[in-house]
PDB file of N, CA and C in Angstrom:
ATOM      1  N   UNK A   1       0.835  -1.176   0.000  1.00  0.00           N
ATOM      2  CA  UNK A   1       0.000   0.000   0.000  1.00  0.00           C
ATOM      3  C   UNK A   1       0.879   1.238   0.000  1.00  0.00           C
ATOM      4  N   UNK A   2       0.722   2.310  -0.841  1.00  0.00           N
ATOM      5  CA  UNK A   2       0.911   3.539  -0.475  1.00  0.00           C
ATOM      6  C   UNK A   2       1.382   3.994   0.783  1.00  0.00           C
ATOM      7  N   UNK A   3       2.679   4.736   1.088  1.00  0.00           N
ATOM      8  CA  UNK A   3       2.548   5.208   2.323  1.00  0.00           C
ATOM      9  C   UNK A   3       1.780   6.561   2.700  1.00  0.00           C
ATOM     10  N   UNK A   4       1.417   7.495   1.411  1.00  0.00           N
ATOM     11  CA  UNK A   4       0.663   8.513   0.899  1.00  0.00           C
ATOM     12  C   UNK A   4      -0.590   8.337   1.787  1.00  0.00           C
ATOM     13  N   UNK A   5      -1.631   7.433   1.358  1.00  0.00           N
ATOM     14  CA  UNK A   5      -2.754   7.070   1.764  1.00  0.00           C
ATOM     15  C   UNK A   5      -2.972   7.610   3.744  1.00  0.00           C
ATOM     16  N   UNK A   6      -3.785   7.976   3.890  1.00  0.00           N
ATOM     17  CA  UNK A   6      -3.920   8.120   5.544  1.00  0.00           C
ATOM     18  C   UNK A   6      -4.645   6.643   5.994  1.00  0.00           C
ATOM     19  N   UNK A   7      -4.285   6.443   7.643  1.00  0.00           N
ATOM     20  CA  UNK A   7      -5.012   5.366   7.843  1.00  0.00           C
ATOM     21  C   UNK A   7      -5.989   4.961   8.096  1.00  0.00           C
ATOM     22  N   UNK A   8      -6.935   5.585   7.934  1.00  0.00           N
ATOM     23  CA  UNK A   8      -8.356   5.636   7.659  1.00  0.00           C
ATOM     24  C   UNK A   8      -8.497   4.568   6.167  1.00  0.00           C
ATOM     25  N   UNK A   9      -8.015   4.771   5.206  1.00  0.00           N
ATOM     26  CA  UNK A   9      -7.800   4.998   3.662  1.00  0.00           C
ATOM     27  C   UNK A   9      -7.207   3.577   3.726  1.00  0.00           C
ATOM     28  N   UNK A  10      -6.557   3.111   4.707  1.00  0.00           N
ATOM     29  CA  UNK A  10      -5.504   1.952   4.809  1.00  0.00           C
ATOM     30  C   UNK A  10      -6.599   1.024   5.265  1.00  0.00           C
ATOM     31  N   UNK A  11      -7.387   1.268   6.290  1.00  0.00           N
ATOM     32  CA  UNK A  11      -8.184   0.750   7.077  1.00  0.00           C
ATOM     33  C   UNK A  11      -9.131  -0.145   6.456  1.00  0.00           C
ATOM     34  N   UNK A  12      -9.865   0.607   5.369  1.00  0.00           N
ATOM     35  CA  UNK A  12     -11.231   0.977   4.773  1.00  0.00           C
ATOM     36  C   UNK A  12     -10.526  -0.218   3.372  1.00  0.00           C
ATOM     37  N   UNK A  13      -9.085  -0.030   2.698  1.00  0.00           N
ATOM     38  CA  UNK A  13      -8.998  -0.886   1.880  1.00  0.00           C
ATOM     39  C   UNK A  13      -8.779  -2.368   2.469  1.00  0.00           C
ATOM     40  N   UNK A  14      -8.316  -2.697   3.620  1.00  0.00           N
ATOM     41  CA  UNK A  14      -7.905  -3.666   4.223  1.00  0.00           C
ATOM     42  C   UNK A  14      -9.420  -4.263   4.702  1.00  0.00           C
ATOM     43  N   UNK A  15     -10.242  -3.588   5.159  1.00  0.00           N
ATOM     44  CA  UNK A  15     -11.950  -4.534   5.567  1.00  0.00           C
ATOM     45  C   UNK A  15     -12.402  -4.582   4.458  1.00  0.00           C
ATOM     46  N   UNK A  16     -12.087  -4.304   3.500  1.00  0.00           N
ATOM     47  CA  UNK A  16     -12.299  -4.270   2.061  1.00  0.00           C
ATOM     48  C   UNK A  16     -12.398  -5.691   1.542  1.00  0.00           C
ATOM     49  N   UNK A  17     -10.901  -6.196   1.504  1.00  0.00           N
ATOM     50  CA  UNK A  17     -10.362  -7.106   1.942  1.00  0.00           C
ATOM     51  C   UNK A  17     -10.993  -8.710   2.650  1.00  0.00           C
ATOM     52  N   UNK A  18     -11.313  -8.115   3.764  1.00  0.00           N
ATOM     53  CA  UNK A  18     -11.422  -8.598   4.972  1.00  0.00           C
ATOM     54  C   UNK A  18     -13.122  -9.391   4.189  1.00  0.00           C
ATOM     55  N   UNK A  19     -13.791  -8.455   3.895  1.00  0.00           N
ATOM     56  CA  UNK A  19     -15.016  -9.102   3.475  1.00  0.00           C
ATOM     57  C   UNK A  19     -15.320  -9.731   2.055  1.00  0.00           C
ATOM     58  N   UNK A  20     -14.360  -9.506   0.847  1.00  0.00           N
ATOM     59  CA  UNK A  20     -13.826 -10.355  -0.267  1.00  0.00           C
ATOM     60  C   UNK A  20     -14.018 -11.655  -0.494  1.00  0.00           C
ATOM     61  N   UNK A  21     -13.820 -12.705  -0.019  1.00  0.00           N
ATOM     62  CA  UNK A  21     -13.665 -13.661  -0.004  1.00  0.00           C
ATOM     63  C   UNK A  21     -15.127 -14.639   0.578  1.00  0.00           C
ATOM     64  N   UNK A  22     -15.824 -14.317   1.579  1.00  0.00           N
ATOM     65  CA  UNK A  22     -16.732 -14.289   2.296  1.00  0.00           C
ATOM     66  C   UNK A  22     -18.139 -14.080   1.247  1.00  0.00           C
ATOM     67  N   UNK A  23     -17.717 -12.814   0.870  1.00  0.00           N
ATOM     68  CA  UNK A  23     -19.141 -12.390  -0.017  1.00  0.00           C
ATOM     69  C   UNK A  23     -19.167 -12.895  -1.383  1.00  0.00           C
ATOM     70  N   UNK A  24     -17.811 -13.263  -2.166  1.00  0.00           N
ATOM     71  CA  UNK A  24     -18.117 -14.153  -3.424  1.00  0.00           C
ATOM     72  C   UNK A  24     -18.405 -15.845  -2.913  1.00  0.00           C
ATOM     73  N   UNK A  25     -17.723 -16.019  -2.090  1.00  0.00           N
ATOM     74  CA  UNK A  25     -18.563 -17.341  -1.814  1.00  0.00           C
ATOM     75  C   UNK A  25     -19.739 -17.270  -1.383  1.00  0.00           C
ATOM     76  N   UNK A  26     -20.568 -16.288  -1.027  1.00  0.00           N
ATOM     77  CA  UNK A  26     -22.167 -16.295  -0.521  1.00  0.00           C
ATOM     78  C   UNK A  26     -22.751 -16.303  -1.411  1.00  0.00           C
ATOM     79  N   UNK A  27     -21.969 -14.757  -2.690  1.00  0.00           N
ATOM     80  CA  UNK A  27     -22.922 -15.151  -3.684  1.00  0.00           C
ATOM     81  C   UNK A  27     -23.308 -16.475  -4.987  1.00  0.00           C
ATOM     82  N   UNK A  28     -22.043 -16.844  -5.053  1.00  0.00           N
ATOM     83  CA  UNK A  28     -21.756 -18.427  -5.347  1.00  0.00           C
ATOM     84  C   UNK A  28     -23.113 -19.211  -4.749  1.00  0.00           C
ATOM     85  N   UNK A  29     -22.989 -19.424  -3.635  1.00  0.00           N
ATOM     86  CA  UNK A  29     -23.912 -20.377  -2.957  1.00  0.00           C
ATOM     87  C   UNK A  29     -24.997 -19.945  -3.580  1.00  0.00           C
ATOM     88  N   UNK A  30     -25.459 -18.832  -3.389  1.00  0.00           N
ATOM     89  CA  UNK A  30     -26.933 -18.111  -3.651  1.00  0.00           C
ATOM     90  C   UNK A  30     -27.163 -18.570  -4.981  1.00  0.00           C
ATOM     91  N   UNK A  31     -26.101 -18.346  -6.040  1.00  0.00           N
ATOM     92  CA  UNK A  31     -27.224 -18.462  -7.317  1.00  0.00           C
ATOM     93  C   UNK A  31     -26.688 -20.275  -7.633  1.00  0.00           C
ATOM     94  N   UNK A  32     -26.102 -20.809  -6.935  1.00  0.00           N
ATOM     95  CA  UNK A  32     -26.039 -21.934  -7.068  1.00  0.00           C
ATOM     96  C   UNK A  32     -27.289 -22.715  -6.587  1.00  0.00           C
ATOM     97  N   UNK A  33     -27.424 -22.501  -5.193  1.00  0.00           N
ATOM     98  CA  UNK A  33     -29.368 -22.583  -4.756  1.00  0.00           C
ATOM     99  C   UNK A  33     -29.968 -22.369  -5.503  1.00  0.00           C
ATOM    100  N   UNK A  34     -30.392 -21.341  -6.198  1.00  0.00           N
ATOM    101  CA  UNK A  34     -31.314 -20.976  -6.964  1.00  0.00           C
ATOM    102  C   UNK A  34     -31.449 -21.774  -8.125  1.00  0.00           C
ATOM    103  N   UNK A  35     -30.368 -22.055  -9.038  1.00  0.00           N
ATOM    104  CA  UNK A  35     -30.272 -22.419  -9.771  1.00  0.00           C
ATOM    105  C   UNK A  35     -30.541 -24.024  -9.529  1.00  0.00           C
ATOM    106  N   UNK A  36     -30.137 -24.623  -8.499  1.00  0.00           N
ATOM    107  CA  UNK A  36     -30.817 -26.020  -8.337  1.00  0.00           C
ATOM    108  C   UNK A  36     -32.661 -26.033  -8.260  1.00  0.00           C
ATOM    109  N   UNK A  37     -32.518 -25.146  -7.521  1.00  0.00           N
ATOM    110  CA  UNK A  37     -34.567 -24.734  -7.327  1.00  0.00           C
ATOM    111  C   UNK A  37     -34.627 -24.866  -8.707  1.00  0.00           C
ATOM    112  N   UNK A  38     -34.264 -23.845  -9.817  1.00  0.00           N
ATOM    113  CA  UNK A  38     -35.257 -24.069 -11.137  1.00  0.00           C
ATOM    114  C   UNK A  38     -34.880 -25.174 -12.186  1.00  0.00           C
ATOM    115  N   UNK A  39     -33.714 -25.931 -11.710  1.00  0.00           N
ATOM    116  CA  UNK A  39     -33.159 -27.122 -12.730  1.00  0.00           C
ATOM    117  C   UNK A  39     -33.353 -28.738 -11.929  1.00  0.00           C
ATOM    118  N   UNK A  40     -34.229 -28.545 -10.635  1.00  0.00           N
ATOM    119  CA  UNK A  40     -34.293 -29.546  -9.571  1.00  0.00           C
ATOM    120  C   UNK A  40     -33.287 -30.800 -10.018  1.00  0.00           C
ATOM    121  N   UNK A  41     -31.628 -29.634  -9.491  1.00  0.00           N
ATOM    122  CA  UNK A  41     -30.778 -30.817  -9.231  1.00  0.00           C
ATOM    123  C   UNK A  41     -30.114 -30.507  -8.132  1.00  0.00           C
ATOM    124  N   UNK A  42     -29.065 -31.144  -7.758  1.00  0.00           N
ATOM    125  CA  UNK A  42     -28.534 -31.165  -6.200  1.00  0.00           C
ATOM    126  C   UNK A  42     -26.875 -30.877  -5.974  1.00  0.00           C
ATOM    127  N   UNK A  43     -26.516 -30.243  -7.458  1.00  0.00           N
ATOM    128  CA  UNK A  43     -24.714 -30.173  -7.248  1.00  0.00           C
ATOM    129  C   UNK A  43     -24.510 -29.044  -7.989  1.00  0.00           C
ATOM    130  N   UNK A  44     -25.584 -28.051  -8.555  1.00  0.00           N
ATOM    131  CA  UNK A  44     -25.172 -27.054  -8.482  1.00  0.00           C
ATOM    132  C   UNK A  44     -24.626 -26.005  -7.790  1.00  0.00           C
ATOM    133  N   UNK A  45     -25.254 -25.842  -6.351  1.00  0.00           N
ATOM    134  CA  UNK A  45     -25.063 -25.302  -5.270  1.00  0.00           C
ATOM    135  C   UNK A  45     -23.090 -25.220  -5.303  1.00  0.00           C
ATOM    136  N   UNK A  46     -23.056 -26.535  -5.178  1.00  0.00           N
ATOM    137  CA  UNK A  46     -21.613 -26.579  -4.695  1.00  0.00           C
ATOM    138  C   UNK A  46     -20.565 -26.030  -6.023  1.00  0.00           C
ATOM    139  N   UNK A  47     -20.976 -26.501  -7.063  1.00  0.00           N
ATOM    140  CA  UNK A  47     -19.948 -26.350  -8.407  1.00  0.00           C
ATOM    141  C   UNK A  47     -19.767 -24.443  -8.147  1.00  0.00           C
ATOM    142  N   UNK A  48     -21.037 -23.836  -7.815  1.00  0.00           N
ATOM    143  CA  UNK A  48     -20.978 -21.983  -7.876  1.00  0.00           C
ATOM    144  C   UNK A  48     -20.491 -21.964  -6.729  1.00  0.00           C
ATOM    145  N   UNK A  49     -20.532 -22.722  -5.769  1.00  0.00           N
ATOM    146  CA  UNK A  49     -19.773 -22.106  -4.166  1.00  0.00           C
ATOM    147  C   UNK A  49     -17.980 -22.501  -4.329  1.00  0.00           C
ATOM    148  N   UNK A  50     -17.516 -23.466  -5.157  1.00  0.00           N
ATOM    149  CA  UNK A  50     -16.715 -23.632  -5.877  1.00  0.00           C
ATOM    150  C   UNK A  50     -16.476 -22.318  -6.468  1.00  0.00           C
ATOM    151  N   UNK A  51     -17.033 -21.907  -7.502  1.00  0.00           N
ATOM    152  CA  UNK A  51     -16.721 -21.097  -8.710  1.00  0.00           C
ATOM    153  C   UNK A  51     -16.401 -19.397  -7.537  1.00  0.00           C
ATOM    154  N   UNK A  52     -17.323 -19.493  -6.814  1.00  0.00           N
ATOM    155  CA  UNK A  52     -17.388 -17.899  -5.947  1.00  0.00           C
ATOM    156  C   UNK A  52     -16.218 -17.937  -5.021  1.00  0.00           C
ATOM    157  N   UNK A  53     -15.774 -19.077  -4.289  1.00  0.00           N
ATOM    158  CA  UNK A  53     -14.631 -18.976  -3.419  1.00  0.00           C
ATOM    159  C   UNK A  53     -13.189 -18.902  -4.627  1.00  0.00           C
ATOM    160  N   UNK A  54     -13.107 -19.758  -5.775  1.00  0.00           N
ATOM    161  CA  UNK A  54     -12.370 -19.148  -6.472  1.00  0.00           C
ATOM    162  C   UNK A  54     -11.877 -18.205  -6.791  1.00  0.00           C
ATOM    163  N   UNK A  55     -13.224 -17.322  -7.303  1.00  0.00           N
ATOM    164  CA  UNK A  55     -13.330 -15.995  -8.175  1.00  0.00           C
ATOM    165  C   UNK A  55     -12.568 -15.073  -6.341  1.00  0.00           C
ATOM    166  N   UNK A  56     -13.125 -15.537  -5.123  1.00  0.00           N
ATOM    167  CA  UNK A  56     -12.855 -14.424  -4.253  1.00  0.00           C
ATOM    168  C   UNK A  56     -11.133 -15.056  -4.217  1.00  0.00           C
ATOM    169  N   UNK A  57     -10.301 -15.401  -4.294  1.00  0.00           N
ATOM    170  CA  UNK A  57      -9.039 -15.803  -4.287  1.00  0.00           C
ATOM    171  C   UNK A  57      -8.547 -15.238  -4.766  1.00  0.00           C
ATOM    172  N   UNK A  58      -8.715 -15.337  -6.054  1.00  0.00           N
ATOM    173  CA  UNK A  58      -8.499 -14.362  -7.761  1.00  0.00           C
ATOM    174  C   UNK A  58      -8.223 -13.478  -7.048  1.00  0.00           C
ATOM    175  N   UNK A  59      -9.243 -12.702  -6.988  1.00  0.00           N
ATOM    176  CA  UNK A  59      -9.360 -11.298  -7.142  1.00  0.00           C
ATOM    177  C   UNK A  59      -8.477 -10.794  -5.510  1.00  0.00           C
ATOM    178  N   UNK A  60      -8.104 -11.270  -4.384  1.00  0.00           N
ATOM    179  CA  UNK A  60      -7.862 -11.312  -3.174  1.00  0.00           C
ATOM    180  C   UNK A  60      -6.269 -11.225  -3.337  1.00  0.00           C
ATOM    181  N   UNK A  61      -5.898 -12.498  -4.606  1.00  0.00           N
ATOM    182  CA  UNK A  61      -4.427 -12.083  -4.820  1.00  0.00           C
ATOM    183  C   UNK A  61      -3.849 -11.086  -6.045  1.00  0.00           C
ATOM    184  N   UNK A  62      -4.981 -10.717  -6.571  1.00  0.00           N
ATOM    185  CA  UNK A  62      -4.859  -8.856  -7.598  1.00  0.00           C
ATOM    186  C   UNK A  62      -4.858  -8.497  -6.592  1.00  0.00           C
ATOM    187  N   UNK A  63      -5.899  -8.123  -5.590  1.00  0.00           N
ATOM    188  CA  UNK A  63      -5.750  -6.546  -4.871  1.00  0.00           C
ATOM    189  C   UNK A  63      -4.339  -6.580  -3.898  1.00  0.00           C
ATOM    190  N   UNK A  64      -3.455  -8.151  -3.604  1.00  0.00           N
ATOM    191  CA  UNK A  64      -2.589  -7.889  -2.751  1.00  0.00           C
ATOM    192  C   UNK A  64      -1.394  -7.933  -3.145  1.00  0.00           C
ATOM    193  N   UNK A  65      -1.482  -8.229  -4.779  1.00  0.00           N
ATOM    194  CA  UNK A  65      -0.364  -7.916  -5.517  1.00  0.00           C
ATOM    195  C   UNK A  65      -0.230  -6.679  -5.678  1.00  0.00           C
ATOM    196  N   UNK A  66      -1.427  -5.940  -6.140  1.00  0.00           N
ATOM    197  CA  UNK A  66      -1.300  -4.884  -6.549  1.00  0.00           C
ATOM    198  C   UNK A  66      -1.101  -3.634  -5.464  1.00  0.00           C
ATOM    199  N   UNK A  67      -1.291  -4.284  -3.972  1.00  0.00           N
ATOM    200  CA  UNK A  67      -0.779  -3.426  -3.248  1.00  0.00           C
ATOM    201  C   UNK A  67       0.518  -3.178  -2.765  1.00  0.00           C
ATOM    202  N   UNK A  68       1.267  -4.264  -2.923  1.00  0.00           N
ATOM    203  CA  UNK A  68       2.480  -4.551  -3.258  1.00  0.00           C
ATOM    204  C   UNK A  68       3.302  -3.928  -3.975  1.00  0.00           C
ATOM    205  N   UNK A  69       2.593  -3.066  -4.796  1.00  0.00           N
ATOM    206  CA  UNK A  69       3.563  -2.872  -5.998  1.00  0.00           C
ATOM    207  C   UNK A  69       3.618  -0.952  -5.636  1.00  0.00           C
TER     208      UNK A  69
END
């Protein structure tokens, strides 16, 4: 991170962070549920809670590369 940034600014990107990972796997789950409701099958759920904890990884090691830099 910037040493520029105040820590407020530091704070706010770091719970940023903090909730990343958490909320693409929820939403994963969610349309994975859903999507079993309208295709009445039983392994979608998991393949998108799969796909959402991924995608939050991804993106978890951009923002901490890129703070890095």
């Amino acid at each position: 991170m910037p040493d520029n940034q105040n820590p407020m600014q530091q704070f706010g990107r770091l719970m940023g962070l903090a909730f990343l990972l958490p909320c693409c796997a929820l939403v994963g789950y969610i349309i994975g549920h859903y999507l079993d409701k309208a295709f009445h099958t039983g392994y979608l759920t998991l393949v998108f809670l799969l796909f959402g904890i991924a995608a939050g990884f991804v993106e978890l090691f951009r923002e901490m590369n890129a703070a890095s830099k």
